[in-house]
Structure formats: structure tokens, C-alpha cells
Protein backbone atom coordinates (compact mmCIF):
# COMPACT_ATOMS: atom_id res chain seq x y z
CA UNK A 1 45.19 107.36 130.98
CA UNK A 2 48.93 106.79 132.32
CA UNK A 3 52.12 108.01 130.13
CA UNK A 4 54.45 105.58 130.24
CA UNK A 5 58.10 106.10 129.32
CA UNK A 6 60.41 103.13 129.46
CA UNK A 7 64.49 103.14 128.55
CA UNK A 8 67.49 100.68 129.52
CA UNK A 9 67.24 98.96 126.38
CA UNK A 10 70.10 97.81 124.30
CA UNK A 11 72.04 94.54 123.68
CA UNK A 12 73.85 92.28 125.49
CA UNK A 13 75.75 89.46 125.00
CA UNK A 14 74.15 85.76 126.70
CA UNK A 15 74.75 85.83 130.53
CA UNK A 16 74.69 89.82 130.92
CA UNK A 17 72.32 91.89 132.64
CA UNK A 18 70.50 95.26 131.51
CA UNK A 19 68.08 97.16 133.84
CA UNK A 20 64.75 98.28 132.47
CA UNK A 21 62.89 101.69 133.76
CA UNK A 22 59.00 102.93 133.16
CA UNK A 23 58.60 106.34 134.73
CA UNK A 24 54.78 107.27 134.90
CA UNK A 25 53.35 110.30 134.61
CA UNK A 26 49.84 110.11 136.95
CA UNK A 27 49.59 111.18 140.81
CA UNK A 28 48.19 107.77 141.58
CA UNK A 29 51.36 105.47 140.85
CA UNK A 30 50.45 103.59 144.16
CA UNK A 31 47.24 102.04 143.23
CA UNK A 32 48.38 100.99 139.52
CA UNK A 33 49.18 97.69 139.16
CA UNK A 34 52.88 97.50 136.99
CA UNK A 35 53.57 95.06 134.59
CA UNK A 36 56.35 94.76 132.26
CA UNK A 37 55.54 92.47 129.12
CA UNK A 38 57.57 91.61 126.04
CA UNK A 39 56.63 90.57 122.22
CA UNK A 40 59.50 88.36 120.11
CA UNK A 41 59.16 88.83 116.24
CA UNK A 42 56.29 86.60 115.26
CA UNK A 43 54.95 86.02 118.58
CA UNK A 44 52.13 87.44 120.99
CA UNK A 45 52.94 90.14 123.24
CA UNK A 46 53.02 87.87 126.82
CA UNK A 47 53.23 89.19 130.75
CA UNK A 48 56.74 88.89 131.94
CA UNK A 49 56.86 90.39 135.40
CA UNK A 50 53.94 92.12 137.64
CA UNK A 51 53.78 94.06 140.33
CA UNK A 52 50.79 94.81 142.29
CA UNK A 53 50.11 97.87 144.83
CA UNK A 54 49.95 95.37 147.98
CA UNK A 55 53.95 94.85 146.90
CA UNK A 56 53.10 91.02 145.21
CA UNK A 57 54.95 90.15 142.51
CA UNK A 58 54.46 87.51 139.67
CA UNK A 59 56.67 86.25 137.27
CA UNK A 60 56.44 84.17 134.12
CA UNK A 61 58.10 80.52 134.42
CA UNK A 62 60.76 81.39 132.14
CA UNK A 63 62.03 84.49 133.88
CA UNK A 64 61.81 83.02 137.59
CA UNK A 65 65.12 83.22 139.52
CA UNK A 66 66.86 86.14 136.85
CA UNK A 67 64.17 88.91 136.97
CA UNK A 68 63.57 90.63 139.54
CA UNK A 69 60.77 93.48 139.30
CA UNK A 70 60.65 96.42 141.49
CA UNK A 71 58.79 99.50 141.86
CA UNK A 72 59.51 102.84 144.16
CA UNK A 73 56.80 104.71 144.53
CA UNK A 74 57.77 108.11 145.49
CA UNK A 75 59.25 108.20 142.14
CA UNK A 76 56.31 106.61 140.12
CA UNK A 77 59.25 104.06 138.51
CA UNK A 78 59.06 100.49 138.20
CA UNK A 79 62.15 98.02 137.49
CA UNK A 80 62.68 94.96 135.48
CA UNK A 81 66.20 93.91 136.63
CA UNK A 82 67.27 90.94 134.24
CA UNK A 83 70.03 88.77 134.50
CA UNK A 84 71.59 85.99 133.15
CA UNK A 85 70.18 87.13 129.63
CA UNK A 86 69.37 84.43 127.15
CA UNK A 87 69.03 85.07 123.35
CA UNK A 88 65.16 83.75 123.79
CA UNK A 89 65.05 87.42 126.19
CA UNK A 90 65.23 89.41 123.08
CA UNK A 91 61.88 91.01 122.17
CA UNK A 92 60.20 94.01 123.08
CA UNK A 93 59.67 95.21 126.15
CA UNK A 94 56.67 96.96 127.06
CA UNK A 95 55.66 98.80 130.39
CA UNK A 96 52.29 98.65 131.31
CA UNK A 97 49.75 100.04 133.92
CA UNK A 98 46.43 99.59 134.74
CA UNK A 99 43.63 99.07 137.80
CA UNK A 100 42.03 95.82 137.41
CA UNK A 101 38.12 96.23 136.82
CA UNK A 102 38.56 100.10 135.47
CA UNK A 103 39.20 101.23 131.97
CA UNK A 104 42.96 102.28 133.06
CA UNK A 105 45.01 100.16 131.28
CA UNK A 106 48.46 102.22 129.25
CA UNK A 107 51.20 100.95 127.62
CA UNK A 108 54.56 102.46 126.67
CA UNK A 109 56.39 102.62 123.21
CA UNK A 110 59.05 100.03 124.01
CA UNK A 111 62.24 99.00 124.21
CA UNK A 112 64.40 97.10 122.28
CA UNK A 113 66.27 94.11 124.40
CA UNK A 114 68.67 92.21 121.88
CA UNK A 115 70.78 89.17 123.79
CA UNK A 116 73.06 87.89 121.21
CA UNK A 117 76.99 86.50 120.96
């Protein structure tokens, strides 16, 4: 398996912007398939961003247009840059990788995104 390590966390207040980072530890960052997913108090963990080793990106509905994820691969990091920050943004964030149709499939410990006045 992948260890993941994400930071950038904190809080912000509504309409600020924070800058999440999951460094991986595995020689074959370039074939994982990143994802960065997020789980409110009392909800299910859900997918908010994806990145794919052909460079496609997917987005949930209610991030389109203020997240942007990015990975760089000679430093096995991938980005969730989020902006315009709404209190429904705070949860969890959670970096993921895996390889569709394999058992690889790691998650990192989390970080804590608070949007709040």
C-alpha cells in the first residue's frame, strides 16, 4: 500500500482559500489515480476532486468552478486548491490513492477544514 500524508488544513473564514497537500510515499505516483474526498459530521465520506494518471480531472457538482485539483509528479504531491470557501466545505479531508481494478486503494489520516465567520 501507499502512505499518504496530507496538511494545509485549518480554518477560514467564508470566501477564503486554503491549499491542501498529500505527499505519497510509493515509486509509482504516476499510475495512481488521486482523489481527495471529505466527510462532514454525520455524513458519508463523498469524492470531492479526482485526478487520474492520463491528467483528467473530475469534480463533484458542488465544488465545480472553486477547486481546482492538481498533481506534480516528480514530487509524488497532489493539490486541492479551494476557493471561495463556504461553511458547507468544512469536513474532513481525506487523500486517497488507488489503481482501479487492483487491491491498491490508501487513504491518509486527514485534515481538518473549518470555514466559519
Amino acid at each position: 500500500q501507499v502512505q499518504l500524508v496530507e496538511s494545509g488544513g485549518g480554518s477560514v473564514q467564508p470566501g477564503g482559500s486554503l491549499r491542501l497537500s498529500c505527499v505519497a510515499s510509493t515509486s509509482i505516483f504516476s499510475v495512481l489515480t488521486m482523489g481527495w474526498y471529505r466527510q462532514a459530521p454525520g455524513k458519508q465520506r463523498e469524492l470531492v476532486a479526482r485526478s487520474t494518471p492520463d491528467g483528467s480531472t473530475d469534480y463533484t457538482d458542488s465544488v465545480k468552478g472553486r477547486f481546482t485539483i492538481s498533481r506534480d509528479n516528480a514530487k509524488n504531491t497532489v493539490y486541492l486548491q479551494m476557493n471561495s470557501l463556504k461553511p458547507e466545505d468544512t469536513a474532513v479531508y481525506y487523500c486517497n490513492a488507488q489503481i482501479l481494478t487492483t487491491t491498491i486503494n490508501s487513504w491518509g489520516q486527514g485534515t481538518q477544514v473549518t470555514v466559519s465567520s
